[in-house]
C-alpha atoms as a PDB file:
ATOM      1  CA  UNK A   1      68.982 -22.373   2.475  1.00  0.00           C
ATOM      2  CA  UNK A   2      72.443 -20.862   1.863  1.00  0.00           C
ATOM      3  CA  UNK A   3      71.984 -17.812   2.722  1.00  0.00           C
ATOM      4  CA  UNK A   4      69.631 -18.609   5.911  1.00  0.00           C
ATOM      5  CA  UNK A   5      73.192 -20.565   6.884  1.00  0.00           C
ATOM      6  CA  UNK A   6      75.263 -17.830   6.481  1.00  0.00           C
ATOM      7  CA  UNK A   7      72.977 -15.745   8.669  1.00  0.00           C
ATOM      8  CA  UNK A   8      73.095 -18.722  11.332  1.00  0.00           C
ATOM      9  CA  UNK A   9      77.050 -18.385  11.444  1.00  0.00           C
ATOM     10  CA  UNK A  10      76.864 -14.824  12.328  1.00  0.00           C
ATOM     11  CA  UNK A  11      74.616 -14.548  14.456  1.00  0.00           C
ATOM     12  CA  UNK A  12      76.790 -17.855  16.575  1.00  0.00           C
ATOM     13  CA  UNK A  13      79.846 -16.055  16.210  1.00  0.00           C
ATOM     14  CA  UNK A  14      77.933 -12.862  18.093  1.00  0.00           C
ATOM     15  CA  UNK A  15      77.700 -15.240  21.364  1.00  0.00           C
ATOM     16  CA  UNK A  16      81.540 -15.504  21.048  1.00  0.00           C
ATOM     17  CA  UNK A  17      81.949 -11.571  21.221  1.00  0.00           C
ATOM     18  CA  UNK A  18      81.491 -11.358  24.883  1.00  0.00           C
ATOM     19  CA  UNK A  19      84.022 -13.400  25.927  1.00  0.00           C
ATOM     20  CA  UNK A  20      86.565 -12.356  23.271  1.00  0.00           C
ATOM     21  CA  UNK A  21      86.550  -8.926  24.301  1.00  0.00           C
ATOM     22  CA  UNK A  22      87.030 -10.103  28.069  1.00  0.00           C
ATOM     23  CA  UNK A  23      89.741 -12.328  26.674  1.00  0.00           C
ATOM     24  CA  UNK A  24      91.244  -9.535  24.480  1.00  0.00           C
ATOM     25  CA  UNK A  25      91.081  -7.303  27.134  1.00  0.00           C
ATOM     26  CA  UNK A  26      92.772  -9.300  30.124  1.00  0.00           C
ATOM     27  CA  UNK A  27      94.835 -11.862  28.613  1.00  0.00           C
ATOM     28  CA  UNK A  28      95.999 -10.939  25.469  1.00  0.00           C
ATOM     29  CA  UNK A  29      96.356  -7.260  25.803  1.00  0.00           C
ATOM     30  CA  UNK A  30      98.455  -7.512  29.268  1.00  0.00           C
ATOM     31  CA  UNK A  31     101.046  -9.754  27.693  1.00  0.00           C
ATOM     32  CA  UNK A  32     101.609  -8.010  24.503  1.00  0.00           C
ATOM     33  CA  UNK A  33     102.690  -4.543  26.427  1.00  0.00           C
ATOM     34  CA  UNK A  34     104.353  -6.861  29.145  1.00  0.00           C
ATOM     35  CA  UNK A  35     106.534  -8.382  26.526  1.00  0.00           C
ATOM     36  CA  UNK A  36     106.936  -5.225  24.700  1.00  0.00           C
ATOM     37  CA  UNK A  37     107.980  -3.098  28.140  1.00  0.00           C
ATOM     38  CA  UNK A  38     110.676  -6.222  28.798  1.00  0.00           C
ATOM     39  CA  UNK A  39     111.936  -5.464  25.779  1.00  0.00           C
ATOM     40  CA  UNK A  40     112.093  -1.420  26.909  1.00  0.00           C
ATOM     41  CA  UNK A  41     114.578   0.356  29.756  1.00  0.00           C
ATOM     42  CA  UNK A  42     111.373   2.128  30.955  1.00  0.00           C
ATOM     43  CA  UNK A  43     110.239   3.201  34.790  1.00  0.00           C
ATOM     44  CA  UNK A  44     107.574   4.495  36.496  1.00  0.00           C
ATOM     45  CA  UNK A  45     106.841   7.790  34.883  1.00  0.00           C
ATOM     46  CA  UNK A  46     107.808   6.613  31.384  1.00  0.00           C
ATOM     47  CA  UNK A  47     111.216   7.180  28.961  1.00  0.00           C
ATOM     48  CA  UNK A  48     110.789   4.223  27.255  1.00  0.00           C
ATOM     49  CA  UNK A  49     113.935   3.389  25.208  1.00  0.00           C
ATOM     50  CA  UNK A  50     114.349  -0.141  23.124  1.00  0.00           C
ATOM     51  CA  UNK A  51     117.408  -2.341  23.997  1.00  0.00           C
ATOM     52  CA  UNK A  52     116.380  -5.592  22.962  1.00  0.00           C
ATOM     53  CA  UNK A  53     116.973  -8.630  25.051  1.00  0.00           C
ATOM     54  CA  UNK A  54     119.057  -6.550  28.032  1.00  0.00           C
ATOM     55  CA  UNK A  55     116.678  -7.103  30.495  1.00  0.00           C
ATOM     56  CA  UNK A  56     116.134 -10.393  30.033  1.00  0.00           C
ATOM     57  CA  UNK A  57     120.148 -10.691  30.185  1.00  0.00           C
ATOM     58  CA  UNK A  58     119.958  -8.964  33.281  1.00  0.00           C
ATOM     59  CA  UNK A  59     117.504 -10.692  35.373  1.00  0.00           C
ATOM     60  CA  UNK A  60     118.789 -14.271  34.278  1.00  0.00           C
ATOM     61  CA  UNK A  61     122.743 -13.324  35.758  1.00  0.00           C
ATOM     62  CA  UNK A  62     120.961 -11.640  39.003  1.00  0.00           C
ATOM     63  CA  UNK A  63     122.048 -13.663  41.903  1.00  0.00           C
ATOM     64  CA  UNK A  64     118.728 -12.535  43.606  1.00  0.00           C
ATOM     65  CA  UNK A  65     116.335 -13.783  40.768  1.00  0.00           C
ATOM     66  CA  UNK A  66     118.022 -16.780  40.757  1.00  0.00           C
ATOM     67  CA  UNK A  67     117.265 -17.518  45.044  1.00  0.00           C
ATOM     68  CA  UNK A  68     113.597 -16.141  44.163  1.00  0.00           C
ATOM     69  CA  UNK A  69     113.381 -19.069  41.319  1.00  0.00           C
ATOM     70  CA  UNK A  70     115.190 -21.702  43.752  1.00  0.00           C
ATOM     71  CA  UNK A  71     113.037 -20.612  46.626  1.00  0.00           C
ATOM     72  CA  UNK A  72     109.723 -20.978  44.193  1.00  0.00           C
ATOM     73  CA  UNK A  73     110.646 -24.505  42.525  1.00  0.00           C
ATOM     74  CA  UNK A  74     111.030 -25.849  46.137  1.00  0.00           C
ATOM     75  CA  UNK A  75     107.480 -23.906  47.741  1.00  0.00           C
ATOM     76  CA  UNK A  76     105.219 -25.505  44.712  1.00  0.00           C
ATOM     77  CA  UNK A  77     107.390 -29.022  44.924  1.00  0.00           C
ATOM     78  CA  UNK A  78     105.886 -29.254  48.096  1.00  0.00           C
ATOM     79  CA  UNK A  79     103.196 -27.257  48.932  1.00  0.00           C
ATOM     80  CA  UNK A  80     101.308 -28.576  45.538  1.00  0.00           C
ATOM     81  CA  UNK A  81     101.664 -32.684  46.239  1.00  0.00           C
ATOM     82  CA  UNK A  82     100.721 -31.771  49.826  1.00  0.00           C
ATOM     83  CA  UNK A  83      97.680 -29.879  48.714  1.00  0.00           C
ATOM     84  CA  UNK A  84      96.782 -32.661  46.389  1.00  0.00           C
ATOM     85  CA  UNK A  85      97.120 -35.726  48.794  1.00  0.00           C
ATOM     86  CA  UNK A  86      96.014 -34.074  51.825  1.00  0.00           C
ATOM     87  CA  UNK A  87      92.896 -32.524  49.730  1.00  0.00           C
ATOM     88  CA  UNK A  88      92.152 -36.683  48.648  1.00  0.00           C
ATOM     89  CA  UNK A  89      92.836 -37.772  52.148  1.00  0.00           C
ATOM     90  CA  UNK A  90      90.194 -34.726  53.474  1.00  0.00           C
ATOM     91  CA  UNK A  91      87.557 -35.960  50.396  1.00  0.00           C
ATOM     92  CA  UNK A  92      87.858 -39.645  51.346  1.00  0.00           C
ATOM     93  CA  UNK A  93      87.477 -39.137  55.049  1.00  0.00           C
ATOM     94  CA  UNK A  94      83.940 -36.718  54.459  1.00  0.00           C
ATOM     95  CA  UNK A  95      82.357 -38.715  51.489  1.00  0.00           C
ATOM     96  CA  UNK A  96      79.313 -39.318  53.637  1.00  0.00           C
ATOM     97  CA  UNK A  97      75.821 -37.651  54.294  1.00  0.00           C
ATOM     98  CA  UNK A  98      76.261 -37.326  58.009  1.00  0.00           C
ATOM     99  CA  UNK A  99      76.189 -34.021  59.437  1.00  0.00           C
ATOM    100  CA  UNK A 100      79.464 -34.634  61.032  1.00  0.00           C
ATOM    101  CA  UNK A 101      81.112 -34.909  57.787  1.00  0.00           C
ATOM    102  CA  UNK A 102      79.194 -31.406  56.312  1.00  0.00           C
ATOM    103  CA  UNK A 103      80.322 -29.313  59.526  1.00  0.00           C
ATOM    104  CA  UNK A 104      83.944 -30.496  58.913  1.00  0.00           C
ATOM    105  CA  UNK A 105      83.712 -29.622  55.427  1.00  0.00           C
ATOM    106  CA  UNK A 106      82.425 -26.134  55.855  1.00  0.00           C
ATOM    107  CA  UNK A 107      85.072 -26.276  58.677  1.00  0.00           C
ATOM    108  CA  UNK A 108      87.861 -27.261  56.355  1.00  0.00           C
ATOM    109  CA  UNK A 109      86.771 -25.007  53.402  1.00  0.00           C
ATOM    110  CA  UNK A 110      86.210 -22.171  55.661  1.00  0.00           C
ATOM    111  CA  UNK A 111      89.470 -20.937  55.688  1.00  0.00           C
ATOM    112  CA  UNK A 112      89.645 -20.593  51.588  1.00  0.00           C
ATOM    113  CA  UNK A 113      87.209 -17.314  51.838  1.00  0.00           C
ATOM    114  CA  UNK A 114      89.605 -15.554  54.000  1.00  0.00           C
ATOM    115  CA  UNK A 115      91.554 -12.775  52.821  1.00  0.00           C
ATOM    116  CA  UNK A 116      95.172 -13.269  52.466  1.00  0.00           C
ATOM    117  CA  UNK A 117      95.706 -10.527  55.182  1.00  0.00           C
ATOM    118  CA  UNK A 118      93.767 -12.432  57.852  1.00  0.00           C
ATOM    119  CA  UNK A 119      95.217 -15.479  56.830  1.00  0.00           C
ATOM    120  CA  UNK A 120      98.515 -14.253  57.254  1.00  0.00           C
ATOM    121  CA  UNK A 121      97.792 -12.612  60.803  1.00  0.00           C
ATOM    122  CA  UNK A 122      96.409 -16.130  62.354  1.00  0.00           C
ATOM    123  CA  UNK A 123      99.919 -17.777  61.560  1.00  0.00           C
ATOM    124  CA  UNK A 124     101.651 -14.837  62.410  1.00  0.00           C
ATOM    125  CA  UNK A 125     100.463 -15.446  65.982  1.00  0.00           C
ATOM    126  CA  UNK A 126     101.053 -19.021  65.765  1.00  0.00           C
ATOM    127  CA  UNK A 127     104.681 -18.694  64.611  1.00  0.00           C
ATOM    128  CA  UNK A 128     105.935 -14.891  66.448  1.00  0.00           C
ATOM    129  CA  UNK A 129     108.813 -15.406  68.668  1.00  0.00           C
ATOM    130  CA  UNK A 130     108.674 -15.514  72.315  1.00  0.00           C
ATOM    131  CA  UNK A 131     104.364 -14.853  72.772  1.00  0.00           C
ATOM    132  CA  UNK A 132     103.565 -17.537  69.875  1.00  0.00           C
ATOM    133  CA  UNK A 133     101.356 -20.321  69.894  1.00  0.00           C
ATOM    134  CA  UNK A 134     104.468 -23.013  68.705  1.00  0.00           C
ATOM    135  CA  UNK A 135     106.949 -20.726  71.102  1.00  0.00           C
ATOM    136  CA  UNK A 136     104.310 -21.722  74.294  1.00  0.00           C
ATOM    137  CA  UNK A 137     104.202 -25.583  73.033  1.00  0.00           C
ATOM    138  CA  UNK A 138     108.315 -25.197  72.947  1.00  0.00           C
ATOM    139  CA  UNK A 139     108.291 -23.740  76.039  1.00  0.00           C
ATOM    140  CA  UNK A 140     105.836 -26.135  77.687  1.00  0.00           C
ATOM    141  CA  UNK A 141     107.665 -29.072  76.670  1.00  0.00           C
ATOM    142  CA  UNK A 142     111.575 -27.911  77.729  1.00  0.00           C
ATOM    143  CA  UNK A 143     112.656 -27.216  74.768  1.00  0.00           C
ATOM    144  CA  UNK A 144     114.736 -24.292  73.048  1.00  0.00           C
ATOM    145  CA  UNK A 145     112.018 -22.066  70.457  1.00  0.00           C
ATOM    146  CA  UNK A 146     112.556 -21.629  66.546  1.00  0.00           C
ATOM    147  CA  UNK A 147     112.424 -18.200  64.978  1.00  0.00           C
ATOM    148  CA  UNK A 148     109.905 -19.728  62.248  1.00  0.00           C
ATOM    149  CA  UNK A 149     109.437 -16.688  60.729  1.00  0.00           C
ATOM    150  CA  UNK A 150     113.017 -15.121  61.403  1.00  0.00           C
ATOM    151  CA  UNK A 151     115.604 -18.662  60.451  1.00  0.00           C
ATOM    152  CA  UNK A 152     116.771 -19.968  57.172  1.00  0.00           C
ATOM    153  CA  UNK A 153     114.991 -22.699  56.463  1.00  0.00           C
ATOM    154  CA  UNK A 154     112.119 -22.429  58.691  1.00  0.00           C
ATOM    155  CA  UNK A 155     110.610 -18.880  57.521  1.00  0.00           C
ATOM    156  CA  UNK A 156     109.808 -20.980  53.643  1.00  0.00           C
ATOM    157  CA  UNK A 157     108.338 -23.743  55.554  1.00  0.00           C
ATOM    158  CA  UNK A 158     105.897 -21.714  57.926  1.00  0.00           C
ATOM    159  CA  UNK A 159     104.836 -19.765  54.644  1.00  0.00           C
ATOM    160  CA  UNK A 160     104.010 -22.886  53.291  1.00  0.00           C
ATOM    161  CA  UNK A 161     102.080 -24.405  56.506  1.00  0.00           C
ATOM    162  CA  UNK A 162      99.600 -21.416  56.215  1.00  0.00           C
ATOM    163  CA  UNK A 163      99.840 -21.126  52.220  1.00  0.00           C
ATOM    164  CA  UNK A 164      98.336 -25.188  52.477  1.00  0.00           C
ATOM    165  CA  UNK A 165      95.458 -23.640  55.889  1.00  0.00           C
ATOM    166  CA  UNK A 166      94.628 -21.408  53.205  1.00  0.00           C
ATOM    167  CA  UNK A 167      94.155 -23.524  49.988  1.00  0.00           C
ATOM    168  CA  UNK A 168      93.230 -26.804  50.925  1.00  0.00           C
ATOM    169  CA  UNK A 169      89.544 -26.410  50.772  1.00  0.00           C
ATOM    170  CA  UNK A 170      88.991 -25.975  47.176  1.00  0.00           C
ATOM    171  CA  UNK A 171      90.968 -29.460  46.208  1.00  0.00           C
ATOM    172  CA  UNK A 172      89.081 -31.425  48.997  1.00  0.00           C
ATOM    173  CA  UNK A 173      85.817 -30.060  47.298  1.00  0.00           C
ATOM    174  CA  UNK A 174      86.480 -30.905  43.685  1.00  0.00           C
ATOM    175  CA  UNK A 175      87.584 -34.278  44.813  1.00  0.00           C
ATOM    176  CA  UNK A 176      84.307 -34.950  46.809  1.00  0.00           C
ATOM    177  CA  UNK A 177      82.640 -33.625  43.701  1.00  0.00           C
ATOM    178  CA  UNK A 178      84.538 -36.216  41.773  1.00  0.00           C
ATOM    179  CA  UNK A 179      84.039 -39.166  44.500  1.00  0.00           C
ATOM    180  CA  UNK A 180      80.254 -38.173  44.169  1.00  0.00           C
ATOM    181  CA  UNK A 181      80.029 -39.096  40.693  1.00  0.00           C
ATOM    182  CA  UNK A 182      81.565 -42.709  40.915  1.00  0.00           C
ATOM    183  CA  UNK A 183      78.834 -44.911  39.844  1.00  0.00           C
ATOM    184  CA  UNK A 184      77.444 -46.942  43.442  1.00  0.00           C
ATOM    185  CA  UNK A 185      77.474 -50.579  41.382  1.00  0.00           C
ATOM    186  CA  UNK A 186      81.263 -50.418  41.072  1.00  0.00           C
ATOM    187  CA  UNK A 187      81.348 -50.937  45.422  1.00  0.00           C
ATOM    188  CA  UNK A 188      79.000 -52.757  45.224  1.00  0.00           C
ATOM    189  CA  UNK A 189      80.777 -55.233  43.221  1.00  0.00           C
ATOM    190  CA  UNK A 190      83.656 -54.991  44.822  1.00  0.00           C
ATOM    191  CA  UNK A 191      81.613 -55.642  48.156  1.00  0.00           C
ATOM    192  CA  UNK A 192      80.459 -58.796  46.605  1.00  0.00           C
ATOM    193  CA  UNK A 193      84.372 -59.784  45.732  1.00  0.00           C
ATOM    194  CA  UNK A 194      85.218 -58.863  49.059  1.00  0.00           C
ATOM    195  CA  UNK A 195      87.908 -56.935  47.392  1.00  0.00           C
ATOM    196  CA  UNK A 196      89.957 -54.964  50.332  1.00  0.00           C
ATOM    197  CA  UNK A 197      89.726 -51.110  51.242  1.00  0.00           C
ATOM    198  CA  UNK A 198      93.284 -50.695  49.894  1.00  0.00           C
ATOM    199  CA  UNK A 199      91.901 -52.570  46.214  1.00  0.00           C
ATOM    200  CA  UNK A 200      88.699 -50.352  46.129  1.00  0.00           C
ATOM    201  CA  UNK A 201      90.838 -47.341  46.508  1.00  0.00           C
ATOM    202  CA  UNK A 202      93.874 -47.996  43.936  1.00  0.00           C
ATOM    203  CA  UNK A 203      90.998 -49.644  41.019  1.00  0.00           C
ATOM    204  CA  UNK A 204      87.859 -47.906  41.960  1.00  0.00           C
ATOM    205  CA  UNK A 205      87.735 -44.993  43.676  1.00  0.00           C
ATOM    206  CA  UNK A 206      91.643 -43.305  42.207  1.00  0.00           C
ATOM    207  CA  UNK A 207      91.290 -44.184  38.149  1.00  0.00           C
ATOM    208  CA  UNK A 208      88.014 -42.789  38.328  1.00  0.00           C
ATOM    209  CA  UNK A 209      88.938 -39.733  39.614  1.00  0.00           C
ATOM    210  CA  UNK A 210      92.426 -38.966  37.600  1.00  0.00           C
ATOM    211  CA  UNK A 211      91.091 -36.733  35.705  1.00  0.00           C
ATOM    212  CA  UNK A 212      90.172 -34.607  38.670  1.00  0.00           C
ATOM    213  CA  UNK A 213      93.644 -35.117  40.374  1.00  0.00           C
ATOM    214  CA  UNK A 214      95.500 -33.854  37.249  1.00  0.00           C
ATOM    215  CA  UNK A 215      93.031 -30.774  37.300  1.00  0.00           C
ATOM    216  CA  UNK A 216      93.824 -30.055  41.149  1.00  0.00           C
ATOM    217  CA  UNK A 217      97.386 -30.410  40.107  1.00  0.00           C
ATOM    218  CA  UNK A 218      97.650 -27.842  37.572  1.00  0.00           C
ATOM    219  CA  UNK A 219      95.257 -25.265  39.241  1.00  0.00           C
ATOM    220  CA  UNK A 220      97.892 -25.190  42.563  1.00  0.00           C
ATOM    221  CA  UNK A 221     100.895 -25.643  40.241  1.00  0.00           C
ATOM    222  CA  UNK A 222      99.582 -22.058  39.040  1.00  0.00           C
ATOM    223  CA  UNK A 223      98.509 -20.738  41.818  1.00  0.00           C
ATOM    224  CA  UNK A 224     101.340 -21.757  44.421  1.00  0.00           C
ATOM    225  CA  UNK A 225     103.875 -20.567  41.399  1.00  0.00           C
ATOM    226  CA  UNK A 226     102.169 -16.755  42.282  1.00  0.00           C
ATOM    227  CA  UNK A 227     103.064 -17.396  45.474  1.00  0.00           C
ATOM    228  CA  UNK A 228     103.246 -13.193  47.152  1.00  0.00           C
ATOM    229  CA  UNK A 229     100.986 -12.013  49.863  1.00  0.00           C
ATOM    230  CA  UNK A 230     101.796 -14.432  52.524  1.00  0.00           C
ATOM    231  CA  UNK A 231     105.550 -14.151  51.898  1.00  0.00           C
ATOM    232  CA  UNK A 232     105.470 -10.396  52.066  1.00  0.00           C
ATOM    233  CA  UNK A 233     103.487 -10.367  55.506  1.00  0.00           C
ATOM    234  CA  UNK A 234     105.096 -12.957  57.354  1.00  0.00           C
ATOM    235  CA  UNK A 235     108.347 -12.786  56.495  1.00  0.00           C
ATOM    236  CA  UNK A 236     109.354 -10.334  53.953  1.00  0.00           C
ATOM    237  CA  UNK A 237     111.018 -12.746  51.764  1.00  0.00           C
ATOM    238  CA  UNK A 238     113.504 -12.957  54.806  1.00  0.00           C
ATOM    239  CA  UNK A 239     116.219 -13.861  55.683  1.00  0.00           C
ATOM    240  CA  UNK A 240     118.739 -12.732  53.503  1.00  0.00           C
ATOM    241  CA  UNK A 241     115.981 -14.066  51.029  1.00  0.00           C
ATOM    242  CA  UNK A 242     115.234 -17.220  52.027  1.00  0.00           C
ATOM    243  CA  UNK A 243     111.905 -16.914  51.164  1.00  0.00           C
ATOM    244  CA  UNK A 244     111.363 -14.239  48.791  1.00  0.00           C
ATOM    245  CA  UNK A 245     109.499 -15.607  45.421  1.00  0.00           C
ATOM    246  CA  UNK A 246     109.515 -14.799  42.336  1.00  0.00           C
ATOM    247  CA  UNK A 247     106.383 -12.213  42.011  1.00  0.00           C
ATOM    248  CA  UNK A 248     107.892 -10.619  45.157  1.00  0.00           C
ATOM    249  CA  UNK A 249     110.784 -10.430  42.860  1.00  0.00           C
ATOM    250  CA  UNK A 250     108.931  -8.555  40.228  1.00  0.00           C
ATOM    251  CA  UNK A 251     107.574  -6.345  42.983  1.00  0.00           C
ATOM    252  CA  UNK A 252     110.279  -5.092  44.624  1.00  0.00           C
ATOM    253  CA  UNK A 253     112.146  -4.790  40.841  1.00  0.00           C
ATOM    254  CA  UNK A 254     109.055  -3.029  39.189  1.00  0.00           C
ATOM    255  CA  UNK A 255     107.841  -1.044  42.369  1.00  0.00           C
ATOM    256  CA  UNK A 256     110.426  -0.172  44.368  1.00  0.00           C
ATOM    257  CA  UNK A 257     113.249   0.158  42.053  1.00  0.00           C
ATOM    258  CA  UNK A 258     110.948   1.417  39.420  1.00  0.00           C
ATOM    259  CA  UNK A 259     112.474  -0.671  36.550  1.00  0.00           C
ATOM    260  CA  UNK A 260     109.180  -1.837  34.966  1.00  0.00           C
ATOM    261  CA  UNK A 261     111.298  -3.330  31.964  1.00  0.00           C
ATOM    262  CA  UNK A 262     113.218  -5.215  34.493  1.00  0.00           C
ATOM    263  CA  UNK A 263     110.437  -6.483  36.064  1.00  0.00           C
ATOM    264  CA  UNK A 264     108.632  -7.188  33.014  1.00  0.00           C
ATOM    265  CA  UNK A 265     111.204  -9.229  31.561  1.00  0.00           C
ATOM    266  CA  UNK A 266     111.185 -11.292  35.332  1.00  0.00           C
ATOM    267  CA  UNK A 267     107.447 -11.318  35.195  1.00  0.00           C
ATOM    268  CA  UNK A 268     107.731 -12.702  31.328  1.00  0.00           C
ATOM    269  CA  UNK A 269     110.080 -15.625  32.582  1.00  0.00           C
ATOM    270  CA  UNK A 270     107.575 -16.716  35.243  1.00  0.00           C
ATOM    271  CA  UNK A 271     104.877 -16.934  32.784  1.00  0.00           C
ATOM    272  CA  UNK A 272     106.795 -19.260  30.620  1.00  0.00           C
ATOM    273  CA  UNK A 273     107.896 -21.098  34.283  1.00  0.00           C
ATOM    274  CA  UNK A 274     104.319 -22.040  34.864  1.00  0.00           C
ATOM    275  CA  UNK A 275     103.178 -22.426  30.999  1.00  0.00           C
ATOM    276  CA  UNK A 276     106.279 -25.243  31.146  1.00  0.00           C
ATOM    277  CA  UNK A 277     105.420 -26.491  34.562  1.00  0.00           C
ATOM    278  CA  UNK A 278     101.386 -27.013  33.717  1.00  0.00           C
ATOM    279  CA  UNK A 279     102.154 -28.526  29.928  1.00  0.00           C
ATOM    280  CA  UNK A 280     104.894 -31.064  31.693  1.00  0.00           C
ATOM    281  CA  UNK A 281     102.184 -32.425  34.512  1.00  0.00           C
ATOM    282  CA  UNK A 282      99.456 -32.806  31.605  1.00  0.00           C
ATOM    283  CA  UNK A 283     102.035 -34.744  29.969  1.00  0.00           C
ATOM    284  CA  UNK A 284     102.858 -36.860  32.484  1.00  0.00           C
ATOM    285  CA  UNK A 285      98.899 -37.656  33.184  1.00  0.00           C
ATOM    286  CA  UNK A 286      98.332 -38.018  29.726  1.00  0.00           C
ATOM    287  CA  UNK A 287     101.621 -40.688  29.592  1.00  0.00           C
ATOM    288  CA  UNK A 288     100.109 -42.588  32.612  1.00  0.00           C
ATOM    289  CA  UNK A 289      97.056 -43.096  31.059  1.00  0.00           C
ATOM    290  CA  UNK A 290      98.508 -44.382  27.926  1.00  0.00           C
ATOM    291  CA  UNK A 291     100.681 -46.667  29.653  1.00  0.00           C
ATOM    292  CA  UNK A 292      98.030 -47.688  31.754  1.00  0.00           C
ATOM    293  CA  UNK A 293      95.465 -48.574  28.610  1.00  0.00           C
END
């Protein structure tokens, strides 16, 4: 019986194998020789030479890493509630069968297959100076055109306005997921109470569904925090930086400076960034629901 056990344990443990060796391979692996290079004055085509903590030293007093951390903090602090609440508001709206509401989902989701490239080019044409979509509107209605993609303040905004196009299919389908899977009785008992739209919604519809909105949360809290392609193609972190992240950061460091230990200390920090970030907002849920029980 023992030994028939024993046998049982190894041959569960073979299952495992699989996805260790993916997880070796991809997660573990990749960090190790990123922390080691960070700890290495190395570049492109080698020379690696161990001085300790420099580069981590040097990235934390660069002016420039510390716009490209700014510039982040403020793109996820408000691309990521946006996505959230506007994904809810999208889920809410197309909870039905009709096929209305399945041609505006496919509609809304749509837009999430696209390749960063052509996602990029559509708000391009929206936002170019002058022959724009929002420069015609101006235009149309008297008034003087913004440089979206060209002014302080405006270029971070119009990445974000395509960087929320782009993403806001996947949270409006795990929330209908979630809204499917509320039990019908609880409506129907509040139908019976004659319990208002705003009360079904605040002690139905969102406590059952927390779970899901602290899952949307952290999956855009790591994805807007690797925020690159649409910065680099619509505005080239410009101007004078105003939008450069930090993984364009790490890019231009690593790639076209060829300090890989530079950008491997930078690309070390962001890791722990969004490590911190994702730990904090599953503390937070998890404090709201103990407060709440």
């Amino acid at each position: 019986m023992a030994e028939s056990y024993r046998r049982s344990r190894w041959t569960n443990g073979l299952f495992v194998v699989p996805y260790l060796s993916v997880f070796l391979t991809l997660l573990v692996f990749p960090l190790g020789w990123g922390i080691w290079l960070s700890l290495n004055k190395v570049d492109l085509f080698g020379g690696e030479r161990f001085i300790g903590l420099k580069n981590y030293a040097r990235v934390l007093s660069d002016p420039i890493f510390g716009q490209a951390v700014k510039n982040t903090l403020i793109f996820v602090g408000v691309s990521v509630p946006t996505l959230v609440i506007l994904g809810l508001f999208l889920a809410l709206a197309l909870n039905k069968t009709s096929k209305g509401s399945s041609f505006l989902r496919g509609l809304f989701f749509a837009s999430s297959i696209l390749s960063v490239t052509i996602v990029t080019l559509i708000w391009r044409i929206v936002f170019i100076p002058n022959d724009g979509l929002m420069s015609l509107i101006f235009e149309f209605f008297g008034w003087q055109p913004i440089g979206f993609l060209s002014t302080t303040g405006w270029s971070l905004f119009s990445v974000g306005v395509a960087t929320v196009w782009w993403c806001i299919g996947l949270p409006m389908m795990l929330f209908l997921a979630a809204l499917q899977q509320i039990p019908k009785d609880l409506y129907e008992a509040a139908a019976l109470d004659n319990a208002s739209r705003w009360r079904v919604l605040t002690r139905i519809t969102l406590p059952s569904i927390k779970s899901t909105i602290m899952l949307v949360a952290i999956i855009q809290v790591v994805m807007q925090f690797q925020l690159f392609g649409q910065a680099q193609l619509m505005t080239n972190g410009g101007p004078a930086g105003s939008s450069r992240p930090i993984v364009m950061y790490i890019y231009e460091v690593g790639f076209l400076r060829w300090d890989i230990g530079l950008g491997a200390a930078a690309s070390q920090i962001l890791f722990l960034i969004i490590l911190c970030a994702a730990m904090l907002q599953y503390w937070v849920s998890t404090r709201k629901e103990e407060v709440d029980a």
